[in-house]
PDB file of N, CA and C in Angstrom:
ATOM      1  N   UNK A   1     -10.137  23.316 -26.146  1.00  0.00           N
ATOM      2  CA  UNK A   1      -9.048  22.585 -25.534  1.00  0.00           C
ATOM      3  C   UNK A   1      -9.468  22.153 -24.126  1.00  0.00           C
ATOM      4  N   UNK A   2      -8.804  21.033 -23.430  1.00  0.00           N
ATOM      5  CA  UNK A   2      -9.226  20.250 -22.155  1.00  0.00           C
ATOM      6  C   UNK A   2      -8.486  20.689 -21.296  1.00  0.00           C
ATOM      7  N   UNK A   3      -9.447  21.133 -20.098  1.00  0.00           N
ATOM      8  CA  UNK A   3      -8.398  21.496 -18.945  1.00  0.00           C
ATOM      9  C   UNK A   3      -7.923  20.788 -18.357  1.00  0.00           C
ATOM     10  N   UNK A   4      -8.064  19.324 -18.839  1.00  0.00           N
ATOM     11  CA  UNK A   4      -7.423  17.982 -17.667  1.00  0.00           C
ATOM     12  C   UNK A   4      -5.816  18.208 -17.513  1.00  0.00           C
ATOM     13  N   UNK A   5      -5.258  18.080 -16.746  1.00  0.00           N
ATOM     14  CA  UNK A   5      -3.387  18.544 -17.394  1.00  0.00           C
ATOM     15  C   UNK A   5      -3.701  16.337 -16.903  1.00  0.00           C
ATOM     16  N   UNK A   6      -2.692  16.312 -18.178  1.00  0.00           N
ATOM     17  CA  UNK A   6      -2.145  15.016 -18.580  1.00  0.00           C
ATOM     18  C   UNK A   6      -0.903  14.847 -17.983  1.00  0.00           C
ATOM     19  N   UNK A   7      -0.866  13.618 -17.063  1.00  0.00           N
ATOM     20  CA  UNK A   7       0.804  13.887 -16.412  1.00  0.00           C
ATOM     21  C   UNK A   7       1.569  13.655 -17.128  1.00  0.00           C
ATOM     22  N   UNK A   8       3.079  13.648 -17.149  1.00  0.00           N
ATOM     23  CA  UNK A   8       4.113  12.945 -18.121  1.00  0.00           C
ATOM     24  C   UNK A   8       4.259  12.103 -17.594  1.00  0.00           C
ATOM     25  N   UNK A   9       5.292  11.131 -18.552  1.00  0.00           N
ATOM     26  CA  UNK A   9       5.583   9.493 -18.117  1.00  0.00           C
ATOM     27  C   UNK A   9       6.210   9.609 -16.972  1.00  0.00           C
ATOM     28  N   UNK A  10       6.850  10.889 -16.564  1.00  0.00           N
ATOM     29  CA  UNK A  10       7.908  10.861 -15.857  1.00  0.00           C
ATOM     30  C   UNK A  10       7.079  11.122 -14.256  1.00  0.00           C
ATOM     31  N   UNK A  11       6.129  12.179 -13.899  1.00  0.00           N
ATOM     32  CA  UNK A  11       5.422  11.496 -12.881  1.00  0.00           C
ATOM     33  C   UNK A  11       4.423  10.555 -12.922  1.00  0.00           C
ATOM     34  N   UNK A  12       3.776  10.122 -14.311  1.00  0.00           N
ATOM     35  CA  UNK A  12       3.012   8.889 -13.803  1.00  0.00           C
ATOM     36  C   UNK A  12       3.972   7.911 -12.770  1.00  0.00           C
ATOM     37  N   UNK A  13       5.164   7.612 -13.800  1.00  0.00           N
ATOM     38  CA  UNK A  13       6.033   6.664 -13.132  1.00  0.00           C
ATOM     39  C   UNK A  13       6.716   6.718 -11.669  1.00  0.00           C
ATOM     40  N   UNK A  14       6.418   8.322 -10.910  1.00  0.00           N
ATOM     41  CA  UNK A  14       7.449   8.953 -10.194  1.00  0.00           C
ATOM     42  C   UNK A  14       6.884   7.852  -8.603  1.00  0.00           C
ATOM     43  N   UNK A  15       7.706   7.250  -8.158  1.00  0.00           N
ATOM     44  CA  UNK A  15       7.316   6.543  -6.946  1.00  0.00           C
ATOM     45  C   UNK A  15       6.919   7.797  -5.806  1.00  0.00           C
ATOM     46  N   UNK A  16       5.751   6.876  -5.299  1.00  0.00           N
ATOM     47  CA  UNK A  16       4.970   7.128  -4.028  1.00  0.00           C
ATOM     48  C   UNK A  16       6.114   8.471  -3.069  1.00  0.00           C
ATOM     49  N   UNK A  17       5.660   9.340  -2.239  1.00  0.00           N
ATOM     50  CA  UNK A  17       6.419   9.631  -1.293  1.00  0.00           C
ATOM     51  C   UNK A  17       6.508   8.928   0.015  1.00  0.00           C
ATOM     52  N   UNK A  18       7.759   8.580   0.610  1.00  0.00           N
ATOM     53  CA  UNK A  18       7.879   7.653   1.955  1.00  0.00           C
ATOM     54  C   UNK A  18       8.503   8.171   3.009  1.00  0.00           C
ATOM     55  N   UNK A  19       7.395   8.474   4.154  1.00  0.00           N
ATOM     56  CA  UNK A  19       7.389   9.151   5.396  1.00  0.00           C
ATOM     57  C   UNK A  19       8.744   9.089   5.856  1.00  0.00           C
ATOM     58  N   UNK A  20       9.459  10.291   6.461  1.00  0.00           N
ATOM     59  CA  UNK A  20      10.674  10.299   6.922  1.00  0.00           C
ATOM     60  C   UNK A  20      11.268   9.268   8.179  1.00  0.00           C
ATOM     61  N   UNK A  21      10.156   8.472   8.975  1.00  0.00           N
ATOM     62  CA  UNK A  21      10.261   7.276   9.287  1.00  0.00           C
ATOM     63  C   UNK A  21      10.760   5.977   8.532  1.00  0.00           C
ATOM     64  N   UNK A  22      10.087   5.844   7.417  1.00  0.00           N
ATOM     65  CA  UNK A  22       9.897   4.722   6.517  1.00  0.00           C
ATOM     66  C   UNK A  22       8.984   3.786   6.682  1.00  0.00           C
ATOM     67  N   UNK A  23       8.160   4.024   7.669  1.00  0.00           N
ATOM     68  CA  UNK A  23       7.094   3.271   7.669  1.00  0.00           C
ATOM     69  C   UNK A  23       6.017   3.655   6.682  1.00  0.00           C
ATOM     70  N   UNK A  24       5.417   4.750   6.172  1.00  0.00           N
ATOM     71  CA  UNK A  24       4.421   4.642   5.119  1.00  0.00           C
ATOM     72  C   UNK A  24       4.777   5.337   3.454  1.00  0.00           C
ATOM     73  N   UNK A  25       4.393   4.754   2.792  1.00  0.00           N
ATOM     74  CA  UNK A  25       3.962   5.692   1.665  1.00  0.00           C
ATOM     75  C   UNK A  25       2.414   6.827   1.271  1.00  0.00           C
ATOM     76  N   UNK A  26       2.407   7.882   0.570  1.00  0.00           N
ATOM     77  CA  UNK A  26       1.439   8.678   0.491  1.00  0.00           C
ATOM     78  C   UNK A  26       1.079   8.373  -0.925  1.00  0.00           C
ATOM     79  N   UNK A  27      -0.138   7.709  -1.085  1.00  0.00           N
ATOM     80  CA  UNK A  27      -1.197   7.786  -2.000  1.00  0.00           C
ATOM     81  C   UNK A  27      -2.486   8.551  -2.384  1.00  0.00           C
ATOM     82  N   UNK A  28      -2.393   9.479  -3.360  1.00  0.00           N
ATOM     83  CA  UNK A  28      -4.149  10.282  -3.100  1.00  0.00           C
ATOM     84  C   UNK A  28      -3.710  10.976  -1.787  1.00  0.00           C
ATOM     85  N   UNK A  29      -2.869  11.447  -1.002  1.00  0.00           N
ATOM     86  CA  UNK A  29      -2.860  12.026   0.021  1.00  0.00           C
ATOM     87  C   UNK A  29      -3.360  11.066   0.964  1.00  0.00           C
ATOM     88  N   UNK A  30      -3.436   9.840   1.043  1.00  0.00           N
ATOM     89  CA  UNK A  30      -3.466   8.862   2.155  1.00  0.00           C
ATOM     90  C   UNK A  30      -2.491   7.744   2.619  1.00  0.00           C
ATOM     91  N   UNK A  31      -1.765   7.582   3.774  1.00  0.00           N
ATOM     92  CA  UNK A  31      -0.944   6.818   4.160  1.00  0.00           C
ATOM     93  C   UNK A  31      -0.948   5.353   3.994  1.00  0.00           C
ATOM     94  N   UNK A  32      -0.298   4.494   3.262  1.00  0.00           N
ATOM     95  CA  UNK A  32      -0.300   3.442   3.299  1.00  0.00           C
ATOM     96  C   UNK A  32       1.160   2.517   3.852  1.00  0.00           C
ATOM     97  N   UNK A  33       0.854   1.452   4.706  1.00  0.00           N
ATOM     98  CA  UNK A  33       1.942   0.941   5.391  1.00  0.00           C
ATOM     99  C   UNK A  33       2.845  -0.037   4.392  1.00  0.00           C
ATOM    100  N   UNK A  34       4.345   0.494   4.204  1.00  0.00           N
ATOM    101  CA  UNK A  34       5.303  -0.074   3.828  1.00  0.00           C
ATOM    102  C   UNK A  34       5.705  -1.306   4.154  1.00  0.00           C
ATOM    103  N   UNK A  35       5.862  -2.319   3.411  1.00  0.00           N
ATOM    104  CA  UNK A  35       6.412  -3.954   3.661  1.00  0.00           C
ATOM    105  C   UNK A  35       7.848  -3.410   4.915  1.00  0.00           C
ATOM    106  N   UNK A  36       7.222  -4.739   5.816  1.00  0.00           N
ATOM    107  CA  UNK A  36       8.683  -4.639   6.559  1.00  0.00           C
ATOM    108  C   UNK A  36      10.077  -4.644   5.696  1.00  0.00           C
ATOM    109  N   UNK A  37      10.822  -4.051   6.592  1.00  0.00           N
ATOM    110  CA  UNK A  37      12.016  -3.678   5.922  1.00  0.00           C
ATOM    111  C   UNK A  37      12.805  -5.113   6.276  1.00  0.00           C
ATOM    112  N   UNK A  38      12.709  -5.572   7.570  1.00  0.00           N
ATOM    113  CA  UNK A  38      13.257  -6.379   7.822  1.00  0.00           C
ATOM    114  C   UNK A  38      12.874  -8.006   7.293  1.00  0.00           C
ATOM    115  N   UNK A  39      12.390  -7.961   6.082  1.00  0.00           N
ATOM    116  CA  UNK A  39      12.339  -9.372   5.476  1.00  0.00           C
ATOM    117  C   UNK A  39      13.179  -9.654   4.727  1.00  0.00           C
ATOM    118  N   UNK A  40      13.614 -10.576   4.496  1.00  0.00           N
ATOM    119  CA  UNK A  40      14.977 -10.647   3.287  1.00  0.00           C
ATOM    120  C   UNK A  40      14.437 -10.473   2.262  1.00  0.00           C
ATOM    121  N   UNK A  41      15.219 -10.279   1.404  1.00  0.00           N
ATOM    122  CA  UNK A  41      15.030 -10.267   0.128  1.00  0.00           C
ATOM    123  C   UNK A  41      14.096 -11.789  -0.766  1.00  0.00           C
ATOM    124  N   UNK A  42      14.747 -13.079  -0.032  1.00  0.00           N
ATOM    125  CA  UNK A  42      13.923 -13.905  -1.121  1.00  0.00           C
ATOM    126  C   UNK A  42      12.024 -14.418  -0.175  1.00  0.00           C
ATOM    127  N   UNK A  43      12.200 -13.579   0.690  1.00  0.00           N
ATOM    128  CA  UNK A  43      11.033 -13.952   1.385  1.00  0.00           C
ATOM    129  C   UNK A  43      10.107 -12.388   0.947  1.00  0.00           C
ATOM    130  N   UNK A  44      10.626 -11.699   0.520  1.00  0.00           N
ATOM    131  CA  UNK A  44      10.152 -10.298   0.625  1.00  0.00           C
ATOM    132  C   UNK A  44       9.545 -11.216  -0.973  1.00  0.00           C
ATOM    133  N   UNK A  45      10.469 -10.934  -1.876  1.00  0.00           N
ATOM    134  CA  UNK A  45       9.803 -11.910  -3.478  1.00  0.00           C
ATOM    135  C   UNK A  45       8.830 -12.426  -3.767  1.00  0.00           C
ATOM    136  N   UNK A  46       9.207 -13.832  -2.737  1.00  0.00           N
ATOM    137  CA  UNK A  46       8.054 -14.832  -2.513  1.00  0.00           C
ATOM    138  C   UNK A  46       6.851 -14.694  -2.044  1.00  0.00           C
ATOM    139  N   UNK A  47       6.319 -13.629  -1.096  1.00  0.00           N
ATOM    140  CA  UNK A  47       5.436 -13.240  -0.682  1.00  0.00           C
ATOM    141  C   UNK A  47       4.575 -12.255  -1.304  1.00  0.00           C
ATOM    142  N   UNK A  48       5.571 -11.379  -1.940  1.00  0.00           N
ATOM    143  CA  UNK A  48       5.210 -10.205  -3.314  1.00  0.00           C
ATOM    144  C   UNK A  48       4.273 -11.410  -4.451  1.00  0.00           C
ATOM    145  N   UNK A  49       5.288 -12.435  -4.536  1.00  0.00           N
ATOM    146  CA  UNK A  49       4.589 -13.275  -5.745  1.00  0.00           C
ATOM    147  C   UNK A  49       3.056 -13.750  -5.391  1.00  0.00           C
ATOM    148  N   UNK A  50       2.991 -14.163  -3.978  1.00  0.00           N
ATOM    149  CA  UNK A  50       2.030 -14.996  -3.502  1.00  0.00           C
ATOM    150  C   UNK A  50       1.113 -13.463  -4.214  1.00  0.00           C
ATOM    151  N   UNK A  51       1.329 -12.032  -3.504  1.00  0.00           N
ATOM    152  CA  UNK A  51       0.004 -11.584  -3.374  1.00  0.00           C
ATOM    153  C   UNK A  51      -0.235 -11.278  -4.672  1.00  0.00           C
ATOM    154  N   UNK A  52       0.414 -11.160  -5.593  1.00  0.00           N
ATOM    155  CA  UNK A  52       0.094 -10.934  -7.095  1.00  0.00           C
ATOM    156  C   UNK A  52      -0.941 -12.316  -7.520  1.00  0.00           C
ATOM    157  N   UNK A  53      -0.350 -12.933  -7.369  1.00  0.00           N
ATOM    158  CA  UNK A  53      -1.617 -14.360  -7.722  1.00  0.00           C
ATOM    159  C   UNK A  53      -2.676 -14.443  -7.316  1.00  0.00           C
ATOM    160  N   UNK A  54      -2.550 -14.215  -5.671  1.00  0.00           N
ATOM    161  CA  UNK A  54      -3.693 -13.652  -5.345  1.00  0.00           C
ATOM    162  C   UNK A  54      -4.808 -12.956  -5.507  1.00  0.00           C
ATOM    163  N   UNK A  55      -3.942 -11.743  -5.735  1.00  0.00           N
ATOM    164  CA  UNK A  55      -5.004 -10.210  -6.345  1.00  0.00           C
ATOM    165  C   UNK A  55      -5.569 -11.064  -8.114  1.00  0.00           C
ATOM    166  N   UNK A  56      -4.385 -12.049  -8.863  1.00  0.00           N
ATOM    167  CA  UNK A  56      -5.079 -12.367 -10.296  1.00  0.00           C
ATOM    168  C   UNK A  56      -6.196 -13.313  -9.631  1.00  0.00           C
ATOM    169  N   UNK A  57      -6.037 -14.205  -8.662  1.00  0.00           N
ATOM    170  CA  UNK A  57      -7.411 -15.155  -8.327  1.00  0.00           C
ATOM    171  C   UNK A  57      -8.242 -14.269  -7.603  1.00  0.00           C
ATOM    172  N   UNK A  58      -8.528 -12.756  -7.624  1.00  0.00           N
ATOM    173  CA  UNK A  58      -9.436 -12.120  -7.004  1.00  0.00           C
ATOM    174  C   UNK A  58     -10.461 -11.689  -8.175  1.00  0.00           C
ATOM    175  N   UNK A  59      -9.528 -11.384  -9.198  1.00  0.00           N
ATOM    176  CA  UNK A  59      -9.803 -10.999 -10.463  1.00  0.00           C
ATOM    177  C   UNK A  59     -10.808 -11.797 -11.104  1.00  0.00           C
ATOM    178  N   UNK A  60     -10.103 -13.122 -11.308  1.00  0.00           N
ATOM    179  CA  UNK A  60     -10.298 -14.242 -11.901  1.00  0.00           C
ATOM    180  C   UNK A  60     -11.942 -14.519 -11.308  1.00  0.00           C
ATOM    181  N   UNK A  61     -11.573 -14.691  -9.775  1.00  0.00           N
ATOM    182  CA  UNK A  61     -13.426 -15.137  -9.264  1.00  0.00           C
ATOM    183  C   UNK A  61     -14.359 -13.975  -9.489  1.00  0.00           C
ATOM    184  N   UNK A  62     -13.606 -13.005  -9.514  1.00  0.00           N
ATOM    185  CA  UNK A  62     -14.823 -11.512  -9.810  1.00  0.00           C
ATOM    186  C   UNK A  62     -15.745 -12.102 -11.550  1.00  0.00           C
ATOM    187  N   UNK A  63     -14.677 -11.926 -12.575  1.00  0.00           N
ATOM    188  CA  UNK A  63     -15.150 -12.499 -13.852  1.00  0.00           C
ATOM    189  C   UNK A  63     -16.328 -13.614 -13.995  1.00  0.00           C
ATOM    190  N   UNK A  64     -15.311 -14.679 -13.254  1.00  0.00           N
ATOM    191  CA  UNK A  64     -16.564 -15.727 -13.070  1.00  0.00           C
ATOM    192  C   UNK A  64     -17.490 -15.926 -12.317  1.00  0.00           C
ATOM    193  N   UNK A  65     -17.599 -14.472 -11.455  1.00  0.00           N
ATOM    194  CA  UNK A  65     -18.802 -14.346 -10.451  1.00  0.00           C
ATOM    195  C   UNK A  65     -19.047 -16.064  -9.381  1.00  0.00           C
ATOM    196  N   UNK A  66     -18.023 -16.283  -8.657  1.00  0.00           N
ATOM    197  CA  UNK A  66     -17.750 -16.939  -8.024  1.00  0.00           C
ATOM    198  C   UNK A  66     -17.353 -16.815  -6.961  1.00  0.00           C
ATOM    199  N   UNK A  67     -18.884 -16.802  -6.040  1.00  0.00           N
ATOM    200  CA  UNK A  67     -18.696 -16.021  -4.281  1.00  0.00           C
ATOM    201  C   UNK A  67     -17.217 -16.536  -3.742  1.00  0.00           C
ATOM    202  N   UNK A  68     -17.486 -18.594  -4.090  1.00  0.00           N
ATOM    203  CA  UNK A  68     -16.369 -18.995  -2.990  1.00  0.00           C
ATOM    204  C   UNK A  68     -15.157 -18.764  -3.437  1.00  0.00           C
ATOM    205  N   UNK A  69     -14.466 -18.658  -4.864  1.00  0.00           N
ATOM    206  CA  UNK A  69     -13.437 -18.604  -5.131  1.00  0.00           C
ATOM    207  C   UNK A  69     -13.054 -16.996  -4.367  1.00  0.00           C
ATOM    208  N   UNK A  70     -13.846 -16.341  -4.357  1.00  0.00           N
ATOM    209  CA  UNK A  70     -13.667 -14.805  -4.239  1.00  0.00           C
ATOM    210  C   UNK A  70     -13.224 -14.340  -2.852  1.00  0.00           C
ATOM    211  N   UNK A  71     -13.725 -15.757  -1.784  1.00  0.00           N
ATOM    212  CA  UNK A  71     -13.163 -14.950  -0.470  1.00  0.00           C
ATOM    213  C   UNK A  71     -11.982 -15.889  -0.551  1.00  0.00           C
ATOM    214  N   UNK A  72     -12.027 -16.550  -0.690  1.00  0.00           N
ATOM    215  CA  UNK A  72     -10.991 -17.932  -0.478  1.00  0.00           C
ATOM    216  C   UNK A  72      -9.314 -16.793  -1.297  1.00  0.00           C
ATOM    217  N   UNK A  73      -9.693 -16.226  -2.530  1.00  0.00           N
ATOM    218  CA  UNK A  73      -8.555 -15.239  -2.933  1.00  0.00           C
ATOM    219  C   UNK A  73      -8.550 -14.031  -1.832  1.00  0.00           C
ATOM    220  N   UNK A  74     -10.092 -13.420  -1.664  1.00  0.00           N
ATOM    221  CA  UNK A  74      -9.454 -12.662  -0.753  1.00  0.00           C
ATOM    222  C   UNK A  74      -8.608 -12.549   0.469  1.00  0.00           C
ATOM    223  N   UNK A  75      -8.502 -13.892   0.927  1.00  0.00           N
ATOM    224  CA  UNK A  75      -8.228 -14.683   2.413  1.00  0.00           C
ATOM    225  C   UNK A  75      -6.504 -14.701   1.814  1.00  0.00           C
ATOM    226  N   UNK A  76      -6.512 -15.047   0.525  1.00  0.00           N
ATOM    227  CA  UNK A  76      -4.952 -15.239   0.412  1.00  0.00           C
ATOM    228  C   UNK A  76      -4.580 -14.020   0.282  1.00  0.00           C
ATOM    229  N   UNK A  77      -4.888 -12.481  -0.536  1.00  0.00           N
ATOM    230  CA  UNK A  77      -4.621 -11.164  -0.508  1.00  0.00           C
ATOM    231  C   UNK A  77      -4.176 -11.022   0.844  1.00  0.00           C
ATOM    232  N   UNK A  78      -5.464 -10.746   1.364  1.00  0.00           N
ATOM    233  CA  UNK A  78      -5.164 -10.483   3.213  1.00  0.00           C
ATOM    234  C   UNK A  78      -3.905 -11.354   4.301  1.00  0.00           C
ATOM    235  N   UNK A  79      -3.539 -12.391   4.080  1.00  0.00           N
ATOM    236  CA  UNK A  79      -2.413 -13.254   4.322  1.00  0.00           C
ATOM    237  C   UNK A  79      -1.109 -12.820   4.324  1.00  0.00           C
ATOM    238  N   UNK A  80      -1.033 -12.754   2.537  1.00  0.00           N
ATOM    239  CA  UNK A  80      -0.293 -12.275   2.146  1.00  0.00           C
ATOM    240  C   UNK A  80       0.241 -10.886   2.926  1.00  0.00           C
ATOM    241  N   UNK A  81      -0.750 -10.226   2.674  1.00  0.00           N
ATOM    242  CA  UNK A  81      -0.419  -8.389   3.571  1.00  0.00           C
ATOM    243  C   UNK A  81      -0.015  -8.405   4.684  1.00  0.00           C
ATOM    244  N   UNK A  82      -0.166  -9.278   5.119  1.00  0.00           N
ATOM    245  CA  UNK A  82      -0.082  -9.803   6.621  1.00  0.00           C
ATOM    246  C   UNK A  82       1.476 -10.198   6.702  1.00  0.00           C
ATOM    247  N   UNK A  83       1.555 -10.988   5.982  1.00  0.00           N
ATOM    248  CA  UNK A  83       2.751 -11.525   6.092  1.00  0.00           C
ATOM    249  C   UNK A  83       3.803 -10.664   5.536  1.00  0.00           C
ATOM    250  N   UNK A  84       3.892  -9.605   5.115  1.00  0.00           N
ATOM    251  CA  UNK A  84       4.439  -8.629   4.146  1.00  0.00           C
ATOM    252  C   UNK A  84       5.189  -7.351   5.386  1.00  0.00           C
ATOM    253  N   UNK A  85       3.606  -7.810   6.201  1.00  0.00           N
ATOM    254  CA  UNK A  85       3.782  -6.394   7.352  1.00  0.00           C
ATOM    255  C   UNK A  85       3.095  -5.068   7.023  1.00  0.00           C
ATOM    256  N   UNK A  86       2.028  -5.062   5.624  1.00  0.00           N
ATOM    257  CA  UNK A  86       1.188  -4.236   5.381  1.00  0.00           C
ATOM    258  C   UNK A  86       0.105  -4.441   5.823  1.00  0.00           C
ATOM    259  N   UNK A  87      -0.138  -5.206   6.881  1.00  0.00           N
ATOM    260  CA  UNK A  87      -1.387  -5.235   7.527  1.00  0.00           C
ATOM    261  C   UNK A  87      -1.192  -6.135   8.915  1.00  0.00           C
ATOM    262  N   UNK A  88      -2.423  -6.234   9.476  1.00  0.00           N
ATOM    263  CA  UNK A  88      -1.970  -6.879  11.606  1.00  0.00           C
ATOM    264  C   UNK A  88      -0.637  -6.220  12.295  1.00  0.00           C
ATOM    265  N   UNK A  89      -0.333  -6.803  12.491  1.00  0.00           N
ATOM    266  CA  UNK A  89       0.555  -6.106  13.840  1.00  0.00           C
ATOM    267  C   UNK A  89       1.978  -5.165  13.030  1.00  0.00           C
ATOM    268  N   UNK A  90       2.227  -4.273  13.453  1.00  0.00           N
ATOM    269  CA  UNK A  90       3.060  -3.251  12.846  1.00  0.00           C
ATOM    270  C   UNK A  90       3.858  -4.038  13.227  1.00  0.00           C
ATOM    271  N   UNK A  91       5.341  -3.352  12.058  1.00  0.00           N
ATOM    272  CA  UNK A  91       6.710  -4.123  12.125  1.00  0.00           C
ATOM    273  C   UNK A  91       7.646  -3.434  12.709  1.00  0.00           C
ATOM    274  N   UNK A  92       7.094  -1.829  13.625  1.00  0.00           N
ATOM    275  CA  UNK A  92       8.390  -1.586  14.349  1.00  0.00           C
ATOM    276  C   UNK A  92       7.745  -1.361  15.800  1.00  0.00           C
ATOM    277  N   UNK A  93       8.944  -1.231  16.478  1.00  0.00           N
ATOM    278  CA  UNK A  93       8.663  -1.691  18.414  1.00  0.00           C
ATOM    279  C   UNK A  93       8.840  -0.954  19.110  1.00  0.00           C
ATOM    280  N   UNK A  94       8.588   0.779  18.393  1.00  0.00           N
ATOM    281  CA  UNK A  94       8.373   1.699  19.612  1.00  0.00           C
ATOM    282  C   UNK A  94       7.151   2.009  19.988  1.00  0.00           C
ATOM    283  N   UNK A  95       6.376   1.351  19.830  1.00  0.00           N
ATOM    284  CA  UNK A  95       4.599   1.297  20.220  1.00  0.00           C
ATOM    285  C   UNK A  95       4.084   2.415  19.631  1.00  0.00           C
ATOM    286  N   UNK A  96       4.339   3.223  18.730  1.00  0.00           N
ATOM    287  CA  UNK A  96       3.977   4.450  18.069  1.00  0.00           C
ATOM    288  C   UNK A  96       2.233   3.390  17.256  1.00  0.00           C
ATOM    289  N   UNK A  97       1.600   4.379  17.677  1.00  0.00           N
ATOM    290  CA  UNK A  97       0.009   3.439  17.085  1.00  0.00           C
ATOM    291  C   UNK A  97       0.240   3.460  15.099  1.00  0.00           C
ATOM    292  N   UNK A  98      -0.731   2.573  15.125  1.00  0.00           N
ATOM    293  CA  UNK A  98      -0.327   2.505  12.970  1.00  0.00           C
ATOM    294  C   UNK A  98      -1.250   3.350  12.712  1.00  0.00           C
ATOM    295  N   UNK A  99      -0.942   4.720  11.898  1.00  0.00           N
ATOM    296  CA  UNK A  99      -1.766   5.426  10.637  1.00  0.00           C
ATOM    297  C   UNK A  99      -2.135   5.005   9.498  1.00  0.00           C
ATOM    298  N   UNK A 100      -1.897   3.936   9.225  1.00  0.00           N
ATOM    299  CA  UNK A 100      -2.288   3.563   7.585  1.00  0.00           C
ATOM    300  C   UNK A 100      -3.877   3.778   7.216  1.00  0.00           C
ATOM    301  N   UNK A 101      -3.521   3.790   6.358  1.00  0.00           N
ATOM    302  CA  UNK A 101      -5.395   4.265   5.803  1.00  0.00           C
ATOM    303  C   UNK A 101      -5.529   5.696   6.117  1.00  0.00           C
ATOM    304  N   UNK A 102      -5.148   6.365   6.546  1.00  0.00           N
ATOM    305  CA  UNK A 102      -5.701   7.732   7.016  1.00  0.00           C
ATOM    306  C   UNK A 102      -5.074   8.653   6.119  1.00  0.00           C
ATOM    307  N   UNK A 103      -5.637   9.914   6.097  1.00  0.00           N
ATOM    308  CA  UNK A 103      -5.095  11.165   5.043  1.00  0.00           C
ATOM    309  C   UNK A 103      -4.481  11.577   6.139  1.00  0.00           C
ATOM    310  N   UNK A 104      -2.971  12.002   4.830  1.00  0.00           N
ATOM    311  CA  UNK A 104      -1.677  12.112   5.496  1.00  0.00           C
ATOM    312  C   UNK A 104      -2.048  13.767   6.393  1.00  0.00           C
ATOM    313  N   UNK A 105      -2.910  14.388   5.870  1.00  0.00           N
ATOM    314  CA  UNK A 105      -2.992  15.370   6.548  1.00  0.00           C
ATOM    315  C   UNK A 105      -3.809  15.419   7.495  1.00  0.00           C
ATOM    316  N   UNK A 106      -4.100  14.634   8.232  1.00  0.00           N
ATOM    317  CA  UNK A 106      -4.474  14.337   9.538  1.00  0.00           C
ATOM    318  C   UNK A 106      -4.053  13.167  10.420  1.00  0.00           C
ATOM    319  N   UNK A 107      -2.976  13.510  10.209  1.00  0.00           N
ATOM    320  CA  UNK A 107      -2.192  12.600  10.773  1.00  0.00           C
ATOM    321  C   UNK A 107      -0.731  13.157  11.633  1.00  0.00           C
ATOM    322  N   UNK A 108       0.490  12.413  12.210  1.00  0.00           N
ATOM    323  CA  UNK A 108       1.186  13.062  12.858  1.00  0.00           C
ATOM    324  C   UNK A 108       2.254  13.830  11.682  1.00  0.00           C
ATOM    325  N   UNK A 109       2.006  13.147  10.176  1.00  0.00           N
ATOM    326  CA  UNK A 109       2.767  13.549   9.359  1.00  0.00           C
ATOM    327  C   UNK A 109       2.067  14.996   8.573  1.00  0.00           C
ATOM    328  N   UNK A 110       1.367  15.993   9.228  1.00  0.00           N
ATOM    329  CA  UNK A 110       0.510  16.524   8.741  1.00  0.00           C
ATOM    330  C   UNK A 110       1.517  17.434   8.177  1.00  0.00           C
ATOM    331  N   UNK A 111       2.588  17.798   8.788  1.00  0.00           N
ATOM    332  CA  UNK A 111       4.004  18.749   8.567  1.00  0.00           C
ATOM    333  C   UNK A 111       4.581  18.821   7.493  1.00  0.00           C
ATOM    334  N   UNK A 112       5.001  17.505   7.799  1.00  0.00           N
ATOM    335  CA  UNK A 112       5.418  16.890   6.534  1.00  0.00           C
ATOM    336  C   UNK A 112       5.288  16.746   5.200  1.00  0.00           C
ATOM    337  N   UNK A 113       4.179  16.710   5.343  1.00  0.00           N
ATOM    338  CA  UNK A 113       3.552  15.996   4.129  1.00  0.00           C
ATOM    339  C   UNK A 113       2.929  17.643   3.586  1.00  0.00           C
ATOM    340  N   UNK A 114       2.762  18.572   4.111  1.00  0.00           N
ATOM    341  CA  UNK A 114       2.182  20.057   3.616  1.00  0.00           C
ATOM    342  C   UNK A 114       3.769  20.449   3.092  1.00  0.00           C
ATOM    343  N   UNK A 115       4.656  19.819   3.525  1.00  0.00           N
ATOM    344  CA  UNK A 115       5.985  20.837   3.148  1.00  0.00           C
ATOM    345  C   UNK A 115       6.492  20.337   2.012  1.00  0.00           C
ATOM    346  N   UNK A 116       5.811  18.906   1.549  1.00  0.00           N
ATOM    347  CA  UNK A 116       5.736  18.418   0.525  1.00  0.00           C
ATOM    348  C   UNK A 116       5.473  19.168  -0.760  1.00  0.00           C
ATOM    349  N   UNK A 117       4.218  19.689  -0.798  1.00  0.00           N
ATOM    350  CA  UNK A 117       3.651  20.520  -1.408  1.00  0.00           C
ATOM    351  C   UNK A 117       2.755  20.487  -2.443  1.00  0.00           C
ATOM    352  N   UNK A 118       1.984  19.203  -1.922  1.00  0.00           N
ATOM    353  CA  UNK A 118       1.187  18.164  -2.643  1.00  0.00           C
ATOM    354  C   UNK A 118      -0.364  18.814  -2.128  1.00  0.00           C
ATOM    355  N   UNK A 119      -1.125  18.510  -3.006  1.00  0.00           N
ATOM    356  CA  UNK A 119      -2.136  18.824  -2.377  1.00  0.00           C
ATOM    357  C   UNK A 119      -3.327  16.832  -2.667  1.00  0.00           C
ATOM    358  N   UNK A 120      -4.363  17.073  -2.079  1.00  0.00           N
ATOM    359  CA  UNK A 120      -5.702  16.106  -1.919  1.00  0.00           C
ATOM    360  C   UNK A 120      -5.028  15.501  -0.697  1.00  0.00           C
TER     361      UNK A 120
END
């Protein structure tokens, strides 16, 4: 028998945990920055849509091994994130510096995130 434990549907599906701020989610035990809150709804959509097309024309030039299509999608990915507020200038204004990318346990959420009770 396999020692892998197989998750259930119910945490594959179980959403990300999101810092008691609301600025990040925890992935793999690493922080990733949450879409501004403050976008509306049909701009929050529209921009979701852009980066999905995106990420498929990242796809798409990978397949066809096509340098230029490949940055030209990556340029729209990165845009997109940008414009989302998951990437360049943070979306809130108490000058608190951005953690994203970093393991949550070295970070200011190190507390937090152990009381969680998650481990990696």
């Amino acid at each position: 028998m396999s020692s892998l434990k197989i998750a259930s549907s119910a945490e594959a599906s179980a959403p990300p945990p999101v810092t008691p701020d609301g600025r990040y989610i925890v992935v793999r035990g690493r922080l990733w920055r949450r879409t501004n809150p403050d976008l509306d709804a049909e701009q929050r959509r529209a921009l979701t849509a852009e980066l999905m097309n995106a990420r498929r024309a990242v796809g798409a030039a990978l397949k066809g091994r096509d340098d230029a299509a490949l940055a030209a999608a990556r340029t729209r990915v990165n845009e997109a994130k940008i414009a989302l507020g998951e990437r360049g200038p943070v979306w809130w204004s108490d000058s608190t510096p951005d953690q994203s990318r970093r393991m949550a346990r070295n970070t200011s959420y190190a507390d937090w995130y152990e009381a969680l009770g998650r481990t990696a």
